[in-house]
PDB file of N, CA and C in Angstrom:
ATOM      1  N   UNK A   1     -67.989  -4.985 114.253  1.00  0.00           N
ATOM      2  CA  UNK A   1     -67.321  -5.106 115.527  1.00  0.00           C
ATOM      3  C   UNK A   1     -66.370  -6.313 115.527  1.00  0.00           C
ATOM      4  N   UNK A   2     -66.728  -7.612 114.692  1.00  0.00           N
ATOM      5  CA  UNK A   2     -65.620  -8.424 114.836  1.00  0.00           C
ATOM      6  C   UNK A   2     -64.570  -8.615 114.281  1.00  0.00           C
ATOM      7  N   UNK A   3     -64.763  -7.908 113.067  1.00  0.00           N
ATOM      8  CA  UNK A   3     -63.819  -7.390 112.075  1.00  0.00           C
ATOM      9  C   UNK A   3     -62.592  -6.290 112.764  1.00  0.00           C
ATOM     10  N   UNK A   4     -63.395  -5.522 113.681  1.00  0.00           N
ATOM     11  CA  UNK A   4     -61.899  -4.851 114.371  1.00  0.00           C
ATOM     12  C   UNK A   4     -61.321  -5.807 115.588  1.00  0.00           C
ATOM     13  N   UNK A   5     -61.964  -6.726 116.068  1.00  0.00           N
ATOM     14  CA  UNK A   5     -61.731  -7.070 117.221  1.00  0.00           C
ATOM     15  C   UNK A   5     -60.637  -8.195 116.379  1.00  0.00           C
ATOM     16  N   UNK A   6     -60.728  -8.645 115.646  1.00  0.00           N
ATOM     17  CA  UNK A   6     -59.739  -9.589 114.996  1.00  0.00           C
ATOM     18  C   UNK A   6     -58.324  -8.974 113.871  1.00  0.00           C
ATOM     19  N   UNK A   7     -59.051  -7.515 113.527  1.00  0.00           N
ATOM     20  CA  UNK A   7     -57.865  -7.160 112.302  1.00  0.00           C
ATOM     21  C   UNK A   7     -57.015  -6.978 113.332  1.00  0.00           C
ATOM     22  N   UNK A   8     -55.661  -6.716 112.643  1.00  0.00           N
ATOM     23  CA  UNK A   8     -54.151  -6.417 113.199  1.00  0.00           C
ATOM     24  C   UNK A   8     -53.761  -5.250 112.171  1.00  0.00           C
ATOM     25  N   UNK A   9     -52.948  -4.506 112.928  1.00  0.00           N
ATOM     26  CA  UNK A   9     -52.192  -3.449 112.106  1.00  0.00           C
ATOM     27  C   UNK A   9     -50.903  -4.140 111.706  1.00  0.00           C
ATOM     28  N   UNK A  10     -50.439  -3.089 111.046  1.00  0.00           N
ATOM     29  CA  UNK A  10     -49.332  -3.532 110.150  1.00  0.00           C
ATOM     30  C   UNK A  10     -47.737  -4.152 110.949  1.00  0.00           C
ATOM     31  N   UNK A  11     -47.702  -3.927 112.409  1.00  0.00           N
ATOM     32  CA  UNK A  11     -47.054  -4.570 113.248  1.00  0.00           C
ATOM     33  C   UNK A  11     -47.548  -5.584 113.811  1.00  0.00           C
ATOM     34  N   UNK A  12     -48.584  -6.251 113.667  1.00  0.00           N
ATOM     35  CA  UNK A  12     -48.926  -7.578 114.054  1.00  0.00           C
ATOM     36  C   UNK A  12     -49.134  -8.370 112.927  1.00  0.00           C
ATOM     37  N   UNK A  13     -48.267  -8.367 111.464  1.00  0.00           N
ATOM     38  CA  UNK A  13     -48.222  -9.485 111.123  1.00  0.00           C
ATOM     39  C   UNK A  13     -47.105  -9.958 110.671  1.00  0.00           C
ATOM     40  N   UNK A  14     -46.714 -11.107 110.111  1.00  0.00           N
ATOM     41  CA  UNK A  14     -45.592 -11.802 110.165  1.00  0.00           C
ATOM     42  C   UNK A  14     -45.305 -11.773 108.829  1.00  0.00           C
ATOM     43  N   UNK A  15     -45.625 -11.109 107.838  1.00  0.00           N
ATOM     44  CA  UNK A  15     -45.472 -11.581 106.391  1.00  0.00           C
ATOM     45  C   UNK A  15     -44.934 -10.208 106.151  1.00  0.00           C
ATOM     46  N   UNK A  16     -43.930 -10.415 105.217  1.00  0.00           N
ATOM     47  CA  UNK A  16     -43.222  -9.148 105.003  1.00  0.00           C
ATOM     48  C   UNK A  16     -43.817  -8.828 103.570  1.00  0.00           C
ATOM     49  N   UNK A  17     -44.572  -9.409 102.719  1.00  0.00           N
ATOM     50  CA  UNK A  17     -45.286  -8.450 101.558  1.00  0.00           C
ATOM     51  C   UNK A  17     -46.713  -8.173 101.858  1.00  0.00           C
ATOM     52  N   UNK A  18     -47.314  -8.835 103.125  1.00  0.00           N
ATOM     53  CA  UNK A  18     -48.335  -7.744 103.759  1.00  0.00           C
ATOM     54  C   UNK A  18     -48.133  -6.951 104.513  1.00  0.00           C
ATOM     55  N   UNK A  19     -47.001  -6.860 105.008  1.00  0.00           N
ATOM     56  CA  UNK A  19     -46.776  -5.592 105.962  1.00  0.00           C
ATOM     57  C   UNK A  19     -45.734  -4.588 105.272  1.00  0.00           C
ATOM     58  N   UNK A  20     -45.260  -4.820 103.896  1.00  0.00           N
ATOM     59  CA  UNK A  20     -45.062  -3.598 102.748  1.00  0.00           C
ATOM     60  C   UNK A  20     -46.422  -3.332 102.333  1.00  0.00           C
ATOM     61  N   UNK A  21     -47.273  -4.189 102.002  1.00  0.00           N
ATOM     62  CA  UNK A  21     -48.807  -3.799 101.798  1.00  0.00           C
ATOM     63  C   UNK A  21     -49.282  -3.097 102.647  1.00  0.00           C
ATOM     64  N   UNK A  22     -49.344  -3.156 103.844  1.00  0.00           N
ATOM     65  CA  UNK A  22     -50.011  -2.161 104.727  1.00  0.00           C
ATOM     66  C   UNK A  22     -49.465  -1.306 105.119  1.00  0.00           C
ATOM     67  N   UNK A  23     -48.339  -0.675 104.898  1.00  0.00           N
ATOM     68  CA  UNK A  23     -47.319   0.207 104.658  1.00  0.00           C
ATOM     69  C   UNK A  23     -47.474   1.381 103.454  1.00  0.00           C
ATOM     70  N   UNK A  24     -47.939   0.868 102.391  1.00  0.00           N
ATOM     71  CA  UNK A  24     -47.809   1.329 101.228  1.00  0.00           C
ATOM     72  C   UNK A  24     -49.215   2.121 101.166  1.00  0.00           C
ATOM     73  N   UNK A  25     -50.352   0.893 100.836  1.00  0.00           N
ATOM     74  CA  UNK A  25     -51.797   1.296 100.997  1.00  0.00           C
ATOM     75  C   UNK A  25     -52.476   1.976 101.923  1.00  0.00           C
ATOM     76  N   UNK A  26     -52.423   1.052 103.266  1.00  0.00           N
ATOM     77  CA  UNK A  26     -53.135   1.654 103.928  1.00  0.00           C
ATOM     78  C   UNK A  26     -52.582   2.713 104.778  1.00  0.00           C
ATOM     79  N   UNK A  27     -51.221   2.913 105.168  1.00  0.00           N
ATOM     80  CA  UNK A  27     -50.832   4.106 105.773  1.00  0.00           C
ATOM     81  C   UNK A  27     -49.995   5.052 105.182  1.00  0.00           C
ATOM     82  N   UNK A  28     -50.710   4.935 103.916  1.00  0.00           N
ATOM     83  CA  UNK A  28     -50.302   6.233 103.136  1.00  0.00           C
ATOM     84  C   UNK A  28     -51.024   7.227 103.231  1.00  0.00           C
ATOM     85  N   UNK A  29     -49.922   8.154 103.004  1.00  0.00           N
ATOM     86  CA  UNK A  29     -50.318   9.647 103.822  1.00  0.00           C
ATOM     87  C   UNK A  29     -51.314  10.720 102.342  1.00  0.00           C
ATOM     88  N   UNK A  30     -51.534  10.008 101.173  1.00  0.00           N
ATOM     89  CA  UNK A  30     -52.456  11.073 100.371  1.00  0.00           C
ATOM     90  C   UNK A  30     -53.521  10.715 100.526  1.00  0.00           C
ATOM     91  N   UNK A  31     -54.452  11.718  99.222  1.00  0.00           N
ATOM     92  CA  UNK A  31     -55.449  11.388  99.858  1.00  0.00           C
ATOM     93  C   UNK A  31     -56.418  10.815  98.800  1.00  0.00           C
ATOM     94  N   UNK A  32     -55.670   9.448  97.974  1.00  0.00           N
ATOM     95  CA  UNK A  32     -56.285   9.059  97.274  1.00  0.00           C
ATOM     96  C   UNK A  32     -57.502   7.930  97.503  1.00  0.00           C
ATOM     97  N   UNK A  33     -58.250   7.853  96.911  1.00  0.00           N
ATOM     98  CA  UNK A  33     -59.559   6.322  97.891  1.00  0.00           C
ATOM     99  C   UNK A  33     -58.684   5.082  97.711  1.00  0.00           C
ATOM    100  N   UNK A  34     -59.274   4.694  98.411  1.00  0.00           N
ATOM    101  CA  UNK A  34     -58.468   3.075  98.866  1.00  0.00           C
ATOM    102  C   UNK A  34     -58.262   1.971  97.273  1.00  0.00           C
ATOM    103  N   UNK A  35     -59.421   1.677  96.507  1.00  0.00           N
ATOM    104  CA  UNK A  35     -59.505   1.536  95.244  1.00  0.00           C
ATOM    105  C   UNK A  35     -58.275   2.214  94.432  1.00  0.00           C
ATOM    106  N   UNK A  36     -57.745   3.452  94.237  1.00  0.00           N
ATOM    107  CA  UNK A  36     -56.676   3.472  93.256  1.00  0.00           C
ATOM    108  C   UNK A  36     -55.431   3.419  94.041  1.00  0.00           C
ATOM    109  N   UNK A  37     -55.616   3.485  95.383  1.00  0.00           N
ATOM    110  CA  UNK A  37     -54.136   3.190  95.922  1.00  0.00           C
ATOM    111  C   UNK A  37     -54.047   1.118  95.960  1.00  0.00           C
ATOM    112  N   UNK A  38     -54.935   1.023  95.874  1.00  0.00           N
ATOM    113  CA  UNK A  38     -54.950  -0.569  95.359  1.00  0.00           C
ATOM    114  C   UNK A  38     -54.444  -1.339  94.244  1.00  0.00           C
ATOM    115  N   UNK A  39     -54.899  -0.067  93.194  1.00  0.00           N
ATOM    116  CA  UNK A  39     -54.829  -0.509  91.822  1.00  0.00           C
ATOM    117  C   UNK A  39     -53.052  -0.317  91.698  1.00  0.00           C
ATOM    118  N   UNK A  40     -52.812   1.036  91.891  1.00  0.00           N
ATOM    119  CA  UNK A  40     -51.472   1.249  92.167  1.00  0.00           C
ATOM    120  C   UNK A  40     -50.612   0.386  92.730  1.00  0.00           C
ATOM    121  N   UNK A  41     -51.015   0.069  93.612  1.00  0.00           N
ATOM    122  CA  UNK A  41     -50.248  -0.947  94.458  1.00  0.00           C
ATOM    123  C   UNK A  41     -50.035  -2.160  93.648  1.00  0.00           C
ATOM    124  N   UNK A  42     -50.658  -2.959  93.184  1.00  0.00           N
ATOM    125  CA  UNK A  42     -51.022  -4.067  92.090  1.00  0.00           C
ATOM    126  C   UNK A  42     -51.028  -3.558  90.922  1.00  0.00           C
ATOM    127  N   UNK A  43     -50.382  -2.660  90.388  1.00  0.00           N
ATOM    128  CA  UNK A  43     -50.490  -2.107  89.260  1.00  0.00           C
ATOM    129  C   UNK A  43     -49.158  -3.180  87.746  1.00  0.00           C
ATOM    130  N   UNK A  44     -48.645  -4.194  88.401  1.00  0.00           N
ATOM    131  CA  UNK A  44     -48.232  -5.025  87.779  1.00  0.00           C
ATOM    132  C   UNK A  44     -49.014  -6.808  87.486  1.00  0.00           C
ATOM    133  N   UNK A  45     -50.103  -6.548  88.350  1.00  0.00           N
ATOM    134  CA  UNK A  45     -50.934  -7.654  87.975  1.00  0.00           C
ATOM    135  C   UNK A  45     -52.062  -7.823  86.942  1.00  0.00           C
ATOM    136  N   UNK A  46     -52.484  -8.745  86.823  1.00  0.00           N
ATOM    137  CA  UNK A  46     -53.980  -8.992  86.203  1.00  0.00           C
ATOM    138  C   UNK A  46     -54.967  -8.535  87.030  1.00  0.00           C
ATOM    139  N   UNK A  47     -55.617  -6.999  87.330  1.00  0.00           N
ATOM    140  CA  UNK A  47     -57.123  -7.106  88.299  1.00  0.00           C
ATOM    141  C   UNK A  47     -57.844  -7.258  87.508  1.00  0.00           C
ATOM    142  N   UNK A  48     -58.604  -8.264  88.652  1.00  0.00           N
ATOM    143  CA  UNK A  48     -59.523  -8.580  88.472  1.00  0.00           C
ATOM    144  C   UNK A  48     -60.874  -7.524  89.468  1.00  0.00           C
ATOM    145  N   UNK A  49     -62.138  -7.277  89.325  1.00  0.00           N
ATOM    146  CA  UNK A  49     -62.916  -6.995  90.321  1.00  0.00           C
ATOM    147  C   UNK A  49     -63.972  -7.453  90.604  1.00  0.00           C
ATOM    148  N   UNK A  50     -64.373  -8.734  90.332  1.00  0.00           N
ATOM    149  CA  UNK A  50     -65.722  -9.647  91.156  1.00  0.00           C
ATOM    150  C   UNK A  50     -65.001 -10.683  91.163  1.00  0.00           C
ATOM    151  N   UNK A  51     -65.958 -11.296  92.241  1.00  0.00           N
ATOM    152  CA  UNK A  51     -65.545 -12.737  93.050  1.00  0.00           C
ATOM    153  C   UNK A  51     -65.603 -13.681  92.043  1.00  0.00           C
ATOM    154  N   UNK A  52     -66.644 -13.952  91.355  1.00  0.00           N
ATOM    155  CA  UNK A  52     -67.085 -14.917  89.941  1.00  0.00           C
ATOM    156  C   UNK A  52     -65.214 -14.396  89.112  1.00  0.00           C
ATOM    157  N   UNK A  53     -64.860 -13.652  89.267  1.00  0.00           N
ATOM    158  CA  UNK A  53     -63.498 -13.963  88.231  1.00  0.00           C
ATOM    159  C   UNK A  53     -62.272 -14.522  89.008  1.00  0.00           C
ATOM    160  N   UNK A  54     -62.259 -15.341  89.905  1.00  0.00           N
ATOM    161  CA  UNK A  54     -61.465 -16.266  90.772  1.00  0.00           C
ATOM    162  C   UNK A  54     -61.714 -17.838  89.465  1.00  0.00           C
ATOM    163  N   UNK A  55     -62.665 -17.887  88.991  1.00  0.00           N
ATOM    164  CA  UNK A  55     -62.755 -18.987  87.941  1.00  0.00           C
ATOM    165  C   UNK A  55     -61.428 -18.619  86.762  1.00  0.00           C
ATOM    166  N   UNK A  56     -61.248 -17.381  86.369  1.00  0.00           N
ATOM    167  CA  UNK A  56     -60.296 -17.132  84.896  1.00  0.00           C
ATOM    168  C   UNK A  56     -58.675 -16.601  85.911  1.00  0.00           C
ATOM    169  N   UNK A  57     -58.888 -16.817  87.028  1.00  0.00           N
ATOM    170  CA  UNK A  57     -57.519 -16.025  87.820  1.00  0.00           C
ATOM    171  C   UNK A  57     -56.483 -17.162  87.297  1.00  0.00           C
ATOM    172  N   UNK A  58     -54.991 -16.554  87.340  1.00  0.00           N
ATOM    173  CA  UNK A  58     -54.034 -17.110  87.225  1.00  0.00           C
ATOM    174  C   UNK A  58     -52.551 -16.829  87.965  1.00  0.00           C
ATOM    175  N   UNK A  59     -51.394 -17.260  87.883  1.00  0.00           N
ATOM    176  CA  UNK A  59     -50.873 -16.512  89.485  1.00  0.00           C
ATOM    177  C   UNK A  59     -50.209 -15.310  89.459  1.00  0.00           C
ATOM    178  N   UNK A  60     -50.640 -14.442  88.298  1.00  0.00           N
ATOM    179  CA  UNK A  60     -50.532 -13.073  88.711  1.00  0.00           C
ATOM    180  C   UNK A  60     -51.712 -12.079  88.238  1.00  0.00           C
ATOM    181  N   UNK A  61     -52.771 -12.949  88.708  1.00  0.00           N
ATOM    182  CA  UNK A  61     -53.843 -12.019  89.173  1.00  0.00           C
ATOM    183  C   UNK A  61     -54.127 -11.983  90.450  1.00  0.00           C
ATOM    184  N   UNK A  62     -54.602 -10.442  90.705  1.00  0.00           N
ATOM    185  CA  UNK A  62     -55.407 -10.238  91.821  1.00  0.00           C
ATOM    186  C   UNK A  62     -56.983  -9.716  91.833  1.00  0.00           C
ATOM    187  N   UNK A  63     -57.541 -10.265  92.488  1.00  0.00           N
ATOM    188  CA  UNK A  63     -58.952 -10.392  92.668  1.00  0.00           C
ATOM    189  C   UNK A  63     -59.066  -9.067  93.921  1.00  0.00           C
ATOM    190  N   UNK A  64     -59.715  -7.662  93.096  1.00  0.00           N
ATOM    191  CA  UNK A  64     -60.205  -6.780  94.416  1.00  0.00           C
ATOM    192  C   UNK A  64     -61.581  -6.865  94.400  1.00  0.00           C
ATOM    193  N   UNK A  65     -62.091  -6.937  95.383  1.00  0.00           N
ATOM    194  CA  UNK A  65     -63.675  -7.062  95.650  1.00  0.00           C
ATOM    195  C   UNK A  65     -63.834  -6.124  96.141  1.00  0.00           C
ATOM    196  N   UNK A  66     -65.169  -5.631  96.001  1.00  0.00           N
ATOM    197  CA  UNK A  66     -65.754  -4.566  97.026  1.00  0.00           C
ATOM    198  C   UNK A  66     -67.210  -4.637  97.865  1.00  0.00           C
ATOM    199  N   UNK A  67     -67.218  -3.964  99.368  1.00  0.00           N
ATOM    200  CA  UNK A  67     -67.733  -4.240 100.288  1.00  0.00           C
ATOM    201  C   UNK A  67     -68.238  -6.045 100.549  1.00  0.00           C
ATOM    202  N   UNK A  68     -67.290  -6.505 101.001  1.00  0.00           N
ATOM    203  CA  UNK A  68     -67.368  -8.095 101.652  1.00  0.00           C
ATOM    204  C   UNK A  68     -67.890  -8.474 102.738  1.00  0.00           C
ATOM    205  N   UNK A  69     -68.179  -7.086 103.340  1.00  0.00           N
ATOM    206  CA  UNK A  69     -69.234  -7.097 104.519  1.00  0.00           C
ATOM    207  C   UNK A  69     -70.223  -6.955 104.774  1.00  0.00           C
ATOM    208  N   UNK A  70     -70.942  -5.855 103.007  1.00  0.00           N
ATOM    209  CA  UNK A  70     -71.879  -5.287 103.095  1.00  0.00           C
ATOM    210  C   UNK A  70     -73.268  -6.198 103.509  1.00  0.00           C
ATOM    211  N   UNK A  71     -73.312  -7.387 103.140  1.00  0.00           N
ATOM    212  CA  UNK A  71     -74.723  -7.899 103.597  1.00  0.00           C
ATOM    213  C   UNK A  71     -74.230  -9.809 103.754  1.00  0.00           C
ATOM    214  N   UNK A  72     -74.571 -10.493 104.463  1.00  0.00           N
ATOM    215  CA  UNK A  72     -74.857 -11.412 104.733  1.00  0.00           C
ATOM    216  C   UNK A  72     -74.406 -12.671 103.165  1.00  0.00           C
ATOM    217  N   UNK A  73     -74.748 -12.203 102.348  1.00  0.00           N
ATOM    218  CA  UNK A  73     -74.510 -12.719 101.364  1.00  0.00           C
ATOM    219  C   UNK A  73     -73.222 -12.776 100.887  1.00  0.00           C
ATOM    220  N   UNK A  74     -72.678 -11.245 100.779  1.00  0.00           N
ATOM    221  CA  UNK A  74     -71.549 -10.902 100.121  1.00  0.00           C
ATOM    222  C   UNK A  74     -70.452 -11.754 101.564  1.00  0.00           C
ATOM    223  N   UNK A  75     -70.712 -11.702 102.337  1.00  0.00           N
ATOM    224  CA  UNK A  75     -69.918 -12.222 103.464  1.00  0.00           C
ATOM    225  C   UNK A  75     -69.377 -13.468 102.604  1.00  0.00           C
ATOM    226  N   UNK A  76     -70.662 -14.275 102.671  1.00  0.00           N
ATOM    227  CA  UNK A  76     -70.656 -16.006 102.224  1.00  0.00           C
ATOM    228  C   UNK A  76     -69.964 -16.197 101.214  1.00  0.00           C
ATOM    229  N   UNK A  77     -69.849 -14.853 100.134  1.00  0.00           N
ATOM    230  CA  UNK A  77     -69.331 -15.213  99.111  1.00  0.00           C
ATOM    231  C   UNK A  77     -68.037 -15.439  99.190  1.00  0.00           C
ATOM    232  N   UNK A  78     -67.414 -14.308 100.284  1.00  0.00           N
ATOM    233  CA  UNK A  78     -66.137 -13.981 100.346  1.00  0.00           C
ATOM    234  C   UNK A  78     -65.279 -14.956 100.999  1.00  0.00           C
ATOM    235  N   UNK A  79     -66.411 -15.379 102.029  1.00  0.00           N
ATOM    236  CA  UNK A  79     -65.780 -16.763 102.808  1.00  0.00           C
ATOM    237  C   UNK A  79     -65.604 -17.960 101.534  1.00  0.00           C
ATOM    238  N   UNK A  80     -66.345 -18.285 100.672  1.00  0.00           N
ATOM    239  CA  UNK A  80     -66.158 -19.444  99.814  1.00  0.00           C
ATOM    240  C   UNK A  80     -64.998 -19.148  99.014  1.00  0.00           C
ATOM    241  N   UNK A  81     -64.832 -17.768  98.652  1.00  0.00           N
ATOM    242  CA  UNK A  81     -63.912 -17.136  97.839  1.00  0.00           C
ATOM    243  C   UNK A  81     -62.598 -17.578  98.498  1.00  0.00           C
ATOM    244  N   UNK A  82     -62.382 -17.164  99.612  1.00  0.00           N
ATOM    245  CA  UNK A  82     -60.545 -17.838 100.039  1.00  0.00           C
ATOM    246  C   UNK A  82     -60.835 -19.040 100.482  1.00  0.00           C
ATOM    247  N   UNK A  83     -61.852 -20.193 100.928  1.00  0.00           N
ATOM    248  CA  UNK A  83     -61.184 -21.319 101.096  1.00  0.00           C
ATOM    249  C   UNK A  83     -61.035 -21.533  99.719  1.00  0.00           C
ATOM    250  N   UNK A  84     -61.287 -21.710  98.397  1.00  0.00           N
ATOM    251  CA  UNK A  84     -60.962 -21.549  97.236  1.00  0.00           C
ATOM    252  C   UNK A  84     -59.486 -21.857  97.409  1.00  0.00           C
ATOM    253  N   UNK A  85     -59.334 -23.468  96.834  1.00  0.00           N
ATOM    254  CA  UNK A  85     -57.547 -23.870  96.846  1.00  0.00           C
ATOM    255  C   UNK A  85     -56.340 -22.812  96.162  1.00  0.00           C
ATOM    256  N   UNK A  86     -56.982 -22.787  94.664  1.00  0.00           N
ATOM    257  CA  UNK A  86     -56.002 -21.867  94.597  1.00  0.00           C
ATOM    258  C   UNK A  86     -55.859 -20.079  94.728  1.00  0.00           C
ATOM    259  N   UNK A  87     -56.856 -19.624  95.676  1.00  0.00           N
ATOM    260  CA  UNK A  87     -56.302 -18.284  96.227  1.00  0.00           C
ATOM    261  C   UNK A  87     -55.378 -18.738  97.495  1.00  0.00           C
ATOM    262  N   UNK A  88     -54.033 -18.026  97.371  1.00  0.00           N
ATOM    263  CA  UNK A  88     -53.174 -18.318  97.967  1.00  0.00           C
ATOM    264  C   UNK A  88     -52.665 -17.582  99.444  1.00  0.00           C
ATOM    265  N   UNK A  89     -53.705 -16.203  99.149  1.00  0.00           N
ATOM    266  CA  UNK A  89     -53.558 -15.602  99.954  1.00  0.00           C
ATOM    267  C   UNK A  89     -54.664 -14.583 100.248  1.00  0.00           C
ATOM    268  N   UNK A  90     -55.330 -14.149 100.872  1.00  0.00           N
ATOM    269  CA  UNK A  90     -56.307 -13.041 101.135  1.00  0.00           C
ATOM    270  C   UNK A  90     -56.302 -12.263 102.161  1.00  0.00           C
ATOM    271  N   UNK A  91     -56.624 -11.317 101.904  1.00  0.00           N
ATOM    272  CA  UNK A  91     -55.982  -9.788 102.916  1.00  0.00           C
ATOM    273  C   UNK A  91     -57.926  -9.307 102.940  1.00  0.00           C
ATOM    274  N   UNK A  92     -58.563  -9.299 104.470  1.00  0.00           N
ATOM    275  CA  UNK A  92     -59.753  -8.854 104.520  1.00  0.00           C
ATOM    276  C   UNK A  92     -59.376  -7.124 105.130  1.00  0.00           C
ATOM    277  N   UNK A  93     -59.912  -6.078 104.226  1.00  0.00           N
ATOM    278  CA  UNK A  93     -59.897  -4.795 104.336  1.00  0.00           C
ATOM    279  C   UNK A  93     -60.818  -4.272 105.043  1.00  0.00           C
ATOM    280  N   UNK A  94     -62.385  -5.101 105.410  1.00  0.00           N
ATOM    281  CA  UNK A  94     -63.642  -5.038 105.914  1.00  0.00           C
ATOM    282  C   UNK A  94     -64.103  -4.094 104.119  1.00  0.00           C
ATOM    283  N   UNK A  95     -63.952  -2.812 103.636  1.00  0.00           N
ATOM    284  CA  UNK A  95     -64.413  -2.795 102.735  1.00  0.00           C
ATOM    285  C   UNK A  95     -63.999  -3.163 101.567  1.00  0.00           C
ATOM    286  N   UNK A  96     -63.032  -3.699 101.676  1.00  0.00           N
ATOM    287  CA  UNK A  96     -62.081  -4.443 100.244  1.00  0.00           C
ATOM    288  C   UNK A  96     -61.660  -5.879 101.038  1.00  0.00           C
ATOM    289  N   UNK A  97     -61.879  -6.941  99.693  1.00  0.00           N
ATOM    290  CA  UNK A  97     -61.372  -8.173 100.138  1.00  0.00           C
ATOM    291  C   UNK A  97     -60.312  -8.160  98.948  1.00  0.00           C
ATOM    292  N   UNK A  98     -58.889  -8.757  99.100  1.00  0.00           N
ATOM    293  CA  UNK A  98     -58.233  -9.080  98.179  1.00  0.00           C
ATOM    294  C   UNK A  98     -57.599 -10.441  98.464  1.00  0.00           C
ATOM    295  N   UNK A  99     -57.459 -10.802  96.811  1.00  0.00           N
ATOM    296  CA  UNK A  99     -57.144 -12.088  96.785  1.00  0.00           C
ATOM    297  C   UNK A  99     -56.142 -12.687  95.968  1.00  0.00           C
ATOM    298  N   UNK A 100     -55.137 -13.330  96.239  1.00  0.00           N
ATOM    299  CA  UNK A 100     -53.870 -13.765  95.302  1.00  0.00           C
ATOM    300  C   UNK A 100     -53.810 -14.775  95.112  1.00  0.00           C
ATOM    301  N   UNK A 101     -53.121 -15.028  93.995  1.00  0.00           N
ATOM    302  CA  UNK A 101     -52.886 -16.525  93.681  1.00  0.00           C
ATOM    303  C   UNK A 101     -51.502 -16.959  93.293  1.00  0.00           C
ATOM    304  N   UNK A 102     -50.525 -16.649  94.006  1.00  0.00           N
ATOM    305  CA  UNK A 102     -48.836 -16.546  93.839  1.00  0.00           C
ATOM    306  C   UNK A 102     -48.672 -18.131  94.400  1.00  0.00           C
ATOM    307  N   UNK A 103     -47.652 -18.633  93.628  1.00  0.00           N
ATOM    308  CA  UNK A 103     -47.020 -20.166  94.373  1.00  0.00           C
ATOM    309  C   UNK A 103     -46.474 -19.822  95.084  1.00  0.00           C
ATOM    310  N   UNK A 104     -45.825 -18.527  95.310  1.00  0.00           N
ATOM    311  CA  UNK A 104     -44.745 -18.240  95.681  1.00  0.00           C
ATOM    312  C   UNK A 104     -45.076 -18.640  97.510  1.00  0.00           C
ATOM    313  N   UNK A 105     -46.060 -17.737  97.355  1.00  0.00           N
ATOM    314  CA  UNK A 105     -46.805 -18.027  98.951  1.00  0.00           C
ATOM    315  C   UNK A 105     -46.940 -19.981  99.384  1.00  0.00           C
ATOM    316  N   UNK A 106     -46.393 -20.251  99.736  1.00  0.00           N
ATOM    317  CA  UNK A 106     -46.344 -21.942  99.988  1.00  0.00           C
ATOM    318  C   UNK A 106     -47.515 -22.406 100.777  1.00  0.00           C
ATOM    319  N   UNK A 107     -47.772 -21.661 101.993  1.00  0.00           N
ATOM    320  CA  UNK A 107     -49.143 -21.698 102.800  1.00  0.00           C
ATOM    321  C   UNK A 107     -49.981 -20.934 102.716  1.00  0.00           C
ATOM    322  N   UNK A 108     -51.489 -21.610 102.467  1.00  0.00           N
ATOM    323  CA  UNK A 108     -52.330 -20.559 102.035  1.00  0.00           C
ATOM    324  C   UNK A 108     -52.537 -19.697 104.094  1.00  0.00           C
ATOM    325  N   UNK A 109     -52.894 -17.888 103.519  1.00  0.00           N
ATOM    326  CA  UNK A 109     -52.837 -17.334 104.441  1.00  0.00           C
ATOM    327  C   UNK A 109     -53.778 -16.421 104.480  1.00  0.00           C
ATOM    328  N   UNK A 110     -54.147 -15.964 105.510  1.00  0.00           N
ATOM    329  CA  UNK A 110     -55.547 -14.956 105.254  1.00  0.00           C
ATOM    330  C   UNK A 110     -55.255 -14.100 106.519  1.00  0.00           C
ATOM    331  N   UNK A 111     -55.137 -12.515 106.340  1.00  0.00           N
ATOM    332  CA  UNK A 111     -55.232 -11.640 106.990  1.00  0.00           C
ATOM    333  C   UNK A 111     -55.837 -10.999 106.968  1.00  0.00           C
ATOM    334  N   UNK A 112     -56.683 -10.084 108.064  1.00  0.00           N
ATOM    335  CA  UNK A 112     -57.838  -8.908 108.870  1.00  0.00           C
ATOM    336  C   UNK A 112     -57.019  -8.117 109.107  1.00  0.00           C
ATOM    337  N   UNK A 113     -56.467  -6.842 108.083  1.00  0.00           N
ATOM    338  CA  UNK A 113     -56.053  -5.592 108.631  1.00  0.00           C
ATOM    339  C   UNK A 113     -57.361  -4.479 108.593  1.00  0.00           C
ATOM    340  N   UNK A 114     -56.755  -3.303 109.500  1.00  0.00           N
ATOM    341  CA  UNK A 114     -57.411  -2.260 109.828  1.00  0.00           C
ATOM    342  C   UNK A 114     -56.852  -1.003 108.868  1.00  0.00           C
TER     343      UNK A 114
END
């Protein structure tokens, strides 16, 4: 419940390569699972897929996690995971957390889409 009460759709945010991200991924019209329209999407980076590989990340990896909500734990992890200095950016999916590490991004930023 707080996870929707806080995400934003793809017109409430201010960043124009998360809102081509939520453009691309999430309101795409096939009907592939969220996981390979991910991979696709990032299909020029380093994925990564557990939180423990934020230690070997570099700034063109991305870190996809899966279920960050599922229990109490995985939450904690995910929270330690973006204050983490150098993830630069994190996009919470409720069942996917993703995580970047671009300079490009100058302020670190963290978005709750739906």
């Amino acid at each position: 419940m707080k996870h929707r009460w806080k995400a934003r759709r793809r017109h409430g945010v201010h960043s124009p390569f998360v809102y081509h991200f939520s453009e691309t991924v999430l309101h795409h019209s096939g009907n592939q699972p969220l996981q390979t329209r991910l991979e696709q999407f990032f299909h020029t980076y380093d994925i990564q897929y557990h939180i423990e590989d934020i230690q070997k990340a570099h700034e063109n990896t991305v870190v996809l996690v899966k279920g960050i909500h599922q229990s109490p734990e995985k939450t904690v992890s995910w929270n330690v995971a973006i204050a983490d200095s150098r993830v630069t950016m994190s996009i919470d999916l409720y069942s996917y957390g993703v995580l970047l590490f671009h300079k490009e991004f100058l302020e670190k930023q963290h978005f709750v889409l739906r």
